[in-house]
N, C-alpha and C. Protein backbone atom coordinates (compact mmCIF):
# COMPACT_ATOMS: atom_id res chain seq x y z
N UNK A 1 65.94 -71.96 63.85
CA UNK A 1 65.47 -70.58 63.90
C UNK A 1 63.95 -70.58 63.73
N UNK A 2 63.42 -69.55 64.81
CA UNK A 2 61.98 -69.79 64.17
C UNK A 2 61.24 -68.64 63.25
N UNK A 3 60.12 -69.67 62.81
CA UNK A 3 59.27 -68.61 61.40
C UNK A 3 59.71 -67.21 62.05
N UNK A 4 58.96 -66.89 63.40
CA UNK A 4 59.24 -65.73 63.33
C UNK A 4 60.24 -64.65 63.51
N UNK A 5 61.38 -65.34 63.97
CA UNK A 5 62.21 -64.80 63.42
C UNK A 5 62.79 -65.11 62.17
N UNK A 6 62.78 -66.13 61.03
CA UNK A 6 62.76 -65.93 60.11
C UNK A 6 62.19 -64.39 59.54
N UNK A 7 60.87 -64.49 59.30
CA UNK A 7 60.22 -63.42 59.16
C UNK A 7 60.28 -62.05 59.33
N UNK A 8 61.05 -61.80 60.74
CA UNK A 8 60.82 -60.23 61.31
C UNK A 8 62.40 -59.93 61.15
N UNK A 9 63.24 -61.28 61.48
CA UNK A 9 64.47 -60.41 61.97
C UNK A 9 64.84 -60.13 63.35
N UNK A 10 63.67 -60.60 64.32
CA UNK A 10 63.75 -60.18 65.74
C UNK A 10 62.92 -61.54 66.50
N UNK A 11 63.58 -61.98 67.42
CA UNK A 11 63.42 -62.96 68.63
C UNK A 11 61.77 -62.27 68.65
N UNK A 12 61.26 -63.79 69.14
CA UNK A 12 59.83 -64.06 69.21
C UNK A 12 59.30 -62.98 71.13
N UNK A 13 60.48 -62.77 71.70
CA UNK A 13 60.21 -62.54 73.11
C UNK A 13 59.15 -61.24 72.98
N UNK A 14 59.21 -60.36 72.79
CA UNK A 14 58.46 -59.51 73.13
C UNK A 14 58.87 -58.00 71.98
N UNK A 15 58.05 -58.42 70.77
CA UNK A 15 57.91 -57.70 70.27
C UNK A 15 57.69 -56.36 70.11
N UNK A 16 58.19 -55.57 69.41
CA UNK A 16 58.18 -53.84 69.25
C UNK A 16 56.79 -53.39 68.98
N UNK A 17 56.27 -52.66 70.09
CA UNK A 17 55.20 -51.95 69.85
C UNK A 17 55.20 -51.24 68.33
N UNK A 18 53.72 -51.05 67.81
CA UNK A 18 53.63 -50.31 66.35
C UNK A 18 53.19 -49.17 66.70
N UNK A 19 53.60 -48.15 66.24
CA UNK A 19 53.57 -46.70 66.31
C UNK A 19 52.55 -46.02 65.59
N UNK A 20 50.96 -45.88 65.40
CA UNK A 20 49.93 -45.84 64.95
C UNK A 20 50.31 -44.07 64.50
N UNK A 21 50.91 -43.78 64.86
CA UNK A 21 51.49 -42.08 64.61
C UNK A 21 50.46 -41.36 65.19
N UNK A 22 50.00 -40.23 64.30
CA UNK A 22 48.63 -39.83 65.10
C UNK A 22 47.96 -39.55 66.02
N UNK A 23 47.17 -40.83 64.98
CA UNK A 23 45.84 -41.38 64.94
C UNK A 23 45.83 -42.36 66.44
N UNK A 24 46.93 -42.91 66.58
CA UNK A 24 47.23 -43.83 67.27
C UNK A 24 46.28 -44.19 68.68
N UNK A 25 45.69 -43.35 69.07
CA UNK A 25 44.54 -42.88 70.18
C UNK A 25 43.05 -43.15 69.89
N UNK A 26 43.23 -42.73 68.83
CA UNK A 26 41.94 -43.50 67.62
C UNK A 26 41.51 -44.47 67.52
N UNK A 27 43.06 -45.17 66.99
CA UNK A 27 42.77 -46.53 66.20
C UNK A 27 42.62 -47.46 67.98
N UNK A 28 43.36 -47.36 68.88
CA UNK A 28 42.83 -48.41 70.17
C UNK A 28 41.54 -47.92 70.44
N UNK A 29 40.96 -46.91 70.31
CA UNK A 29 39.51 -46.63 71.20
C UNK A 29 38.91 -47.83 69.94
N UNK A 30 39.00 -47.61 68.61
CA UNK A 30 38.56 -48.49 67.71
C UNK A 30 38.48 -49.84 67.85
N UNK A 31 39.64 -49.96 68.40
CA UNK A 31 39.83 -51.75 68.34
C UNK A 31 38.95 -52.43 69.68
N UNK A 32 38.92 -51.58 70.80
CA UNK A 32 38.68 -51.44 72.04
C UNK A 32 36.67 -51.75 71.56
N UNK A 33 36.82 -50.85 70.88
CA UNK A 33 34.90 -50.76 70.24
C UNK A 33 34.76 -51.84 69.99
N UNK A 34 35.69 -52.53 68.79
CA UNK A 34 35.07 -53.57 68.37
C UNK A 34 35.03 -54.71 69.26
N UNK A 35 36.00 -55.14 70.09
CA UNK A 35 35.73 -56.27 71.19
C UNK A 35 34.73 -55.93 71.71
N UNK A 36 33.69 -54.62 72.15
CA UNK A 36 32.70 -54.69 72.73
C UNK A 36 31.11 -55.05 72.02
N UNK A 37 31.13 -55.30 70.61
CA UNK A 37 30.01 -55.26 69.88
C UNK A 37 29.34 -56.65 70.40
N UNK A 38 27.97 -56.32 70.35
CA UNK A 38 27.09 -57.08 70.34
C UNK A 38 26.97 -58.36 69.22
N UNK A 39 25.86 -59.52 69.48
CA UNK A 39 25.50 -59.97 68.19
C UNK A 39 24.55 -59.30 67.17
N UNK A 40 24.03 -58.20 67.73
CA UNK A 40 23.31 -57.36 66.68
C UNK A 40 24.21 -56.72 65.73
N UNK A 41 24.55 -55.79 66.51
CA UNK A 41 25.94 -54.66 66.43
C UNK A 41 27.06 -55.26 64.96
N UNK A 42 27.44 -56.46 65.31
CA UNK A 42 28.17 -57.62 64.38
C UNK A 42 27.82 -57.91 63.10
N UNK A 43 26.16 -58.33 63.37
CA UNK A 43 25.27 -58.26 61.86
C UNK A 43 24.91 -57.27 61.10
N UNK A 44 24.92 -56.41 61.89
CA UNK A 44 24.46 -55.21 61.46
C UNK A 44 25.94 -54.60 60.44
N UNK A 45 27.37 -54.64 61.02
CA UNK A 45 28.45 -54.42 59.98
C UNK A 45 28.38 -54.80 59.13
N UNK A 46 28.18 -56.59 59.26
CA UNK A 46 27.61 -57.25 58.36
C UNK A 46 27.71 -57.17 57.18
N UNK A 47 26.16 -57.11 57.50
CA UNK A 47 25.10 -56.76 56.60
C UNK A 47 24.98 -55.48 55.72
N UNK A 48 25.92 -54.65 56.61
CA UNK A 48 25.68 -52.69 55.64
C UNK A 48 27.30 -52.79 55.28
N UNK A 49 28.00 -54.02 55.20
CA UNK A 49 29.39 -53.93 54.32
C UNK A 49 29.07 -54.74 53.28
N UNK A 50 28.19 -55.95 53.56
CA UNK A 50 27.55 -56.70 51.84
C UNK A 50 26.81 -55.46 51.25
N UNK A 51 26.14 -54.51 51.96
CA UNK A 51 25.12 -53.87 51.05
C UNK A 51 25.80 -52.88 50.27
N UNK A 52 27.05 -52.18 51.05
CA UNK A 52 28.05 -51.50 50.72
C UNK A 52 29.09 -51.68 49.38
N UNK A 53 28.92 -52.98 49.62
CA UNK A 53 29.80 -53.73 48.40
C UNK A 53 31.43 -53.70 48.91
N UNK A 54 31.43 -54.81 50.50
CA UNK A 54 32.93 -54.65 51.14
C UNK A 54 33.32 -56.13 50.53
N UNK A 55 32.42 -56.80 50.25
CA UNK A 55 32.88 -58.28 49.79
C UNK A 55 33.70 -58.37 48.32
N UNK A 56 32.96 -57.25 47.20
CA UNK A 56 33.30 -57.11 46.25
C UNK A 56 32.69 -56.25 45.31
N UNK A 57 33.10 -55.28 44.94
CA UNK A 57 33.25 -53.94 44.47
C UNK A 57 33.77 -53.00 43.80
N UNK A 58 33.66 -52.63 42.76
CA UNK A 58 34.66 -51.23 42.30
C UNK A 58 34.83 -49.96 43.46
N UNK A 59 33.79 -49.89 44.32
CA UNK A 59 34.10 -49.03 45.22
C UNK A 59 34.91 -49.02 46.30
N UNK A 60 34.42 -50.32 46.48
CA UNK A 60 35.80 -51.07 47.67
C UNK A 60 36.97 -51.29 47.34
N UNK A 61 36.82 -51.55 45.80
CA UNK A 61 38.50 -51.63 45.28
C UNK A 61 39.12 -50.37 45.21
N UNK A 62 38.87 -49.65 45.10
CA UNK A 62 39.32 -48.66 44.99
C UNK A 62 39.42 -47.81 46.47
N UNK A 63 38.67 -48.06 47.39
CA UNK A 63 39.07 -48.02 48.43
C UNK A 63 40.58 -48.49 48.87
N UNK A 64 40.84 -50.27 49.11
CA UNK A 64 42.01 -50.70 48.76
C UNK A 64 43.31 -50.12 48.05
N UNK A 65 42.57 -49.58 46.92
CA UNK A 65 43.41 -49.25 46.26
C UNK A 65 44.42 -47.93 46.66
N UNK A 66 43.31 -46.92 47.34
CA UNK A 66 43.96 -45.95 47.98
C UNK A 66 44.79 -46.13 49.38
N UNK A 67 44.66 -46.85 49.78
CA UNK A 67 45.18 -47.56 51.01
C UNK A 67 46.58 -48.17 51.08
N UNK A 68 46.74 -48.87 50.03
CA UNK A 68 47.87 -49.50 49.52
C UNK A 68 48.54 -48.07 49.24
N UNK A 69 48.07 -47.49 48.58
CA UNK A 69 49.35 -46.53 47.76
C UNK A 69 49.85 -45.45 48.62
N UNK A 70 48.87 -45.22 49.52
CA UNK A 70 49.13 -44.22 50.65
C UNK A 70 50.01 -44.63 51.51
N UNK A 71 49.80 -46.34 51.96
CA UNK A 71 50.59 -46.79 52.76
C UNK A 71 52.07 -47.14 51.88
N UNK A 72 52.33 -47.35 50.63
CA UNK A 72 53.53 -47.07 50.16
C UNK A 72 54.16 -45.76 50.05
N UNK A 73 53.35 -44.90 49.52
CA UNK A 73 54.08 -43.83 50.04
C UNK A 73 54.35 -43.17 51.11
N UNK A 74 53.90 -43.61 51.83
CA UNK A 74 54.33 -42.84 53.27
C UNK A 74 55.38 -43.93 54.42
N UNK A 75 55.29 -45.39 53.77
CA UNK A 75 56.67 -46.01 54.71
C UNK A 75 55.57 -46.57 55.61
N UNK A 76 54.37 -46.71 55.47
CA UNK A 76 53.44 -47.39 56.74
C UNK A 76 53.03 -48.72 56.33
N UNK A 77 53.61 -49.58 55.57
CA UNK A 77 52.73 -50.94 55.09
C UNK A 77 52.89 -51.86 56.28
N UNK A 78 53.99 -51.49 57.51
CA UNK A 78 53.98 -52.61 58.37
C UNK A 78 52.84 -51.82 59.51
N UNK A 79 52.57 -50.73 59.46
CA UNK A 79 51.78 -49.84 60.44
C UNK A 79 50.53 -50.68 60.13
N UNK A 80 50.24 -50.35 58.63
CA UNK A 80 48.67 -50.81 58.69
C UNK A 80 48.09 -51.89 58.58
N UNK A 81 49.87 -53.06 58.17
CA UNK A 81 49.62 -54.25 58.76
C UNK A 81 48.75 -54.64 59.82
N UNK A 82 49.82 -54.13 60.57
CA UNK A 82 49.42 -54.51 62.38
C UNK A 82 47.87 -53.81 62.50
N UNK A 83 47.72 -52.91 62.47
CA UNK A 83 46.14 -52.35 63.04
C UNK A 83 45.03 -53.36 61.86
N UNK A 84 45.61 -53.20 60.87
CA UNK A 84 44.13 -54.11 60.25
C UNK A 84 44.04 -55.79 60.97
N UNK A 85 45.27 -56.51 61.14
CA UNK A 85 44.81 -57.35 61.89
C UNK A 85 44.62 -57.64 63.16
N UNK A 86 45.30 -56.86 63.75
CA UNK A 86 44.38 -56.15 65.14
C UNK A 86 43.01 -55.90 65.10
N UNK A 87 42.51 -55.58 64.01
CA UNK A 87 40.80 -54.91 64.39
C UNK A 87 39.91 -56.41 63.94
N UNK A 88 40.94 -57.01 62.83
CA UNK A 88 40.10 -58.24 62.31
C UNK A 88 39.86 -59.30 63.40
N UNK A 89 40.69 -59.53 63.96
CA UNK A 89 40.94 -60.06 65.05
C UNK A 89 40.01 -59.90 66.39
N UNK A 90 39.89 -58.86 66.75
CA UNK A 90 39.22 -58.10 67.74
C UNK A 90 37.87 -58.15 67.10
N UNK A 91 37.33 -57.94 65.95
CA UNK A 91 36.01 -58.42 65.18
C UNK A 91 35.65 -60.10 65.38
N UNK A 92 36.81 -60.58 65.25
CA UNK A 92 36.44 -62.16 64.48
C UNK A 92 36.35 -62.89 66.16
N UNK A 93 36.90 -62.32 67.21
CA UNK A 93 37.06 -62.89 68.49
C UNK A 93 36.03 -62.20 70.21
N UNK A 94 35.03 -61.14 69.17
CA UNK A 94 34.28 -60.64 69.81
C UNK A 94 33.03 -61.30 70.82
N UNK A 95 32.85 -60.98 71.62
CA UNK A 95 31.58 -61.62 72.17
C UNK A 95 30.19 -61.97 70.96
N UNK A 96 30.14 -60.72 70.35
CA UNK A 96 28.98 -61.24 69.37
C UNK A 96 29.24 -61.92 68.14
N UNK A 97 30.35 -62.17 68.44
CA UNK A 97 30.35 -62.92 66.97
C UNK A 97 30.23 -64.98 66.95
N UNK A 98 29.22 -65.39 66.99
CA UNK A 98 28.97 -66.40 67.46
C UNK A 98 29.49 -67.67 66.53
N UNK A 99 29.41 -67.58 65.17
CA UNK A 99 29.79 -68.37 64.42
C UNK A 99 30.78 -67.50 63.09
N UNK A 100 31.43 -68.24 61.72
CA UNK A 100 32.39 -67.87 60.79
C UNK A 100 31.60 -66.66 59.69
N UNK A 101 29.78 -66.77 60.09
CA UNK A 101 29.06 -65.98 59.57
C UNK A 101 29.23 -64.97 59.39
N UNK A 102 30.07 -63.88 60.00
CA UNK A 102 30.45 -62.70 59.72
C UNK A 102 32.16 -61.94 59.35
N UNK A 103 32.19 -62.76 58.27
CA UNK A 103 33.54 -62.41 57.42
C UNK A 103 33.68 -61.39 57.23
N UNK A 104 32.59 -60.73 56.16
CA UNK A 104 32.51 -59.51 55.94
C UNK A 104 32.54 -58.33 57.19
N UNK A 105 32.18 -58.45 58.49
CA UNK A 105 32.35 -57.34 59.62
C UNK A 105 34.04 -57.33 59.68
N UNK A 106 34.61 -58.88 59.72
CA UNK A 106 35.95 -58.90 59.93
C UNK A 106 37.07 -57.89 59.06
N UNK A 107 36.23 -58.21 58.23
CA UNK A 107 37.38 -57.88 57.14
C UNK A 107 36.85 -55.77 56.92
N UNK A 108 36.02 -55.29 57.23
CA UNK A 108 35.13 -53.98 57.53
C UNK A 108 35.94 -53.25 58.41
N UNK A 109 36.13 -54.10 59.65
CA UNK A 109 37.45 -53.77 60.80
C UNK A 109 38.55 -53.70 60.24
N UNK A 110 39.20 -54.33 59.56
CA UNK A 110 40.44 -54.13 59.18
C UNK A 110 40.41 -53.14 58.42
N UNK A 111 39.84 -52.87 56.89
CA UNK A 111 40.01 -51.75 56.43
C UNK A 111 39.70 -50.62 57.27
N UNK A 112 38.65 -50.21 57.66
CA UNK A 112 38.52 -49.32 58.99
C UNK A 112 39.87 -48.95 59.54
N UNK A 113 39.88 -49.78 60.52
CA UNK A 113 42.15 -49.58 60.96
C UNK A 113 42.77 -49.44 60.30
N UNK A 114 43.07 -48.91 58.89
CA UNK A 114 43.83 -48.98 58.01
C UNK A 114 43.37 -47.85 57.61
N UNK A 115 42.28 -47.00 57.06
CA UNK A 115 41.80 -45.97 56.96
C UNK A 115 42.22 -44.99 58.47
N UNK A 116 41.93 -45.42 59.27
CA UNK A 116 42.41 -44.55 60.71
C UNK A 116 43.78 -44.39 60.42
N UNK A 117 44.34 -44.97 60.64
CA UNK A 117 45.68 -44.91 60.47
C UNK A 117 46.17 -43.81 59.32
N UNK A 118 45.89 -43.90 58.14
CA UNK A 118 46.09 -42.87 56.83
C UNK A 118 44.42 -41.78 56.54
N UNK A 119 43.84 -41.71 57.42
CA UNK A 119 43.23 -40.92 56.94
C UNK A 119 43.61 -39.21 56.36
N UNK A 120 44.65 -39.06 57.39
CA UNK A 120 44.86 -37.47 56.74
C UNK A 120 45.49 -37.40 55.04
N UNK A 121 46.10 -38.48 54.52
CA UNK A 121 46.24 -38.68 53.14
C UNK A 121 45.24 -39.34 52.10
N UNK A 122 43.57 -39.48 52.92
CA UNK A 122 43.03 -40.35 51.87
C UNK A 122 41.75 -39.17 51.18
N UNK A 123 41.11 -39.48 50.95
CA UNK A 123 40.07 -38.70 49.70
C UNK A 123 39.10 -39.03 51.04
N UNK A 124 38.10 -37.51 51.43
CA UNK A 124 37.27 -37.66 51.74
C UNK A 124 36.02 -38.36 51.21
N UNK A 125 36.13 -38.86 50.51
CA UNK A 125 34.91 -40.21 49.49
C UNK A 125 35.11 -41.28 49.79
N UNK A 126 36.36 -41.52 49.68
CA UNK A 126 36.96 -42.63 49.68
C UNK A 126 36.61 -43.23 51.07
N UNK A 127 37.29 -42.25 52.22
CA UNK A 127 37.52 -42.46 53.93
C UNK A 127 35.47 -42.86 54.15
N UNK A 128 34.39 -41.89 53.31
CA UNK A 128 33.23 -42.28 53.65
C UNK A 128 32.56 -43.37 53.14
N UNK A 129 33.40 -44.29 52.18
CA UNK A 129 32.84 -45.44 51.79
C UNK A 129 33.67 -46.84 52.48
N UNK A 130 34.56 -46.19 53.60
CA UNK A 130 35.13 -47.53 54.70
C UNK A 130 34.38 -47.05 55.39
N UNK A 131 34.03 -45.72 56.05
CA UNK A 131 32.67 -46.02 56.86
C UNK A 131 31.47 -46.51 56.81
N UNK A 132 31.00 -46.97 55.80
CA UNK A 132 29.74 -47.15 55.39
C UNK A 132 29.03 -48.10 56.21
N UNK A 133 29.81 -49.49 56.20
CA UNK A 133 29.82 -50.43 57.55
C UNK A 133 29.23 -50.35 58.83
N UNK A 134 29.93 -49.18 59.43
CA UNK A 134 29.84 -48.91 60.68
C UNK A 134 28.71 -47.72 61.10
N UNK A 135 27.93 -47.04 60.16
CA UNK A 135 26.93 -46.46 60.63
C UNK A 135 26.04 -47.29 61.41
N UNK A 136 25.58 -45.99 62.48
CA UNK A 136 24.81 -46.80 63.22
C UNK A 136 24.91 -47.77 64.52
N UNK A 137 26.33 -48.24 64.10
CA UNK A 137 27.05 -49.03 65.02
C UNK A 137 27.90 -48.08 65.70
N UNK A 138 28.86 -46.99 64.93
CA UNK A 138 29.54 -46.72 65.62
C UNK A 138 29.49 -44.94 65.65
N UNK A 139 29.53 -43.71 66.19
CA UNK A 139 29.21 -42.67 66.32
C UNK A 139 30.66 -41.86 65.32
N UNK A 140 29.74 -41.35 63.82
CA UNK A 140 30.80 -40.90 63.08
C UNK A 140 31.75 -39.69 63.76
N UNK A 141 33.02 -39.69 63.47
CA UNK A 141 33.89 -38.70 64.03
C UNK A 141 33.51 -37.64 63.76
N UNK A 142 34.48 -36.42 63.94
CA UNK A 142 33.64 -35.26 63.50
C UNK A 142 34.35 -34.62 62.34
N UNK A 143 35.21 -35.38 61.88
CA UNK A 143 36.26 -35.21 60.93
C UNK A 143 35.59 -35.85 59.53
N UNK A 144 34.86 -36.74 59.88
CA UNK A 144 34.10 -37.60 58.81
C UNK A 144 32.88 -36.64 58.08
């Protein structure tokens, strides 16, 4: 049997689309963004998610923190699975991303997709300190 079906419960052939609910329109224009970033664009997440404190933080934890609990209560932990490593992914495999130097953008994307996904349950504070990253880079919603 394999891992992944170990794991899922379901044959490796062609997996069940994830249902982004929503947002779901969102979160691909998102993911879609990030495969297009530059090597500026890349550093620039970077760099304003270290300054942000995405590496390590009481603000970021607590970011997390709302994320997790939202996604337990609402039945979405495999939803925001999938989109956060979708976006990390789509970050970490981008044209501008040239070397392992930009962890922190990676990991900026994922929470990002994970915030899209639950934003209508999160704290407007909260939702503006996963954006913090992406100013500049990316054109705030109008919901933000």
């Amino acid at each position: 049997m394999s891992i992944f079906r170990r794991l899922t419960g379901r044959s490796s052939g062609s997996p069940q689309p994830v249902d982004y609910g929503a947002h779901r329109d969102e979160v691909e224009a998102f993911i879609a963004s990030i495969g297009m970033m530059n090597r500026g664009e890349v550093a620039q997440v970077h760099q304003q998610g270290l300054t942000s404190g995405a590496a390590r933080s009481d603000r970021w934890t607590l970011v997390v923190a709302h994320i997790v609990a939202q996604a337990s209560i609402r039945g979405l932990g495999k939803t925001i699975a999938a989109a956060q490593h979708r976006a990390s992914s789509a970050s970490s495999n981008c044209p501008g991303r040239v070397s392992n130097q930009y962890v922190v953008a990676d990991s900026c994307a994922g929470v990002w997709a994970e915030v899209l996904v639950l934003r209508d349950y999160m704290p407007r504070d909260v939702i503006a300190t996963a954006f913090e990253p992406w100013r500049d880079v990316l054109e705030a919603p109008l919901w933000l």
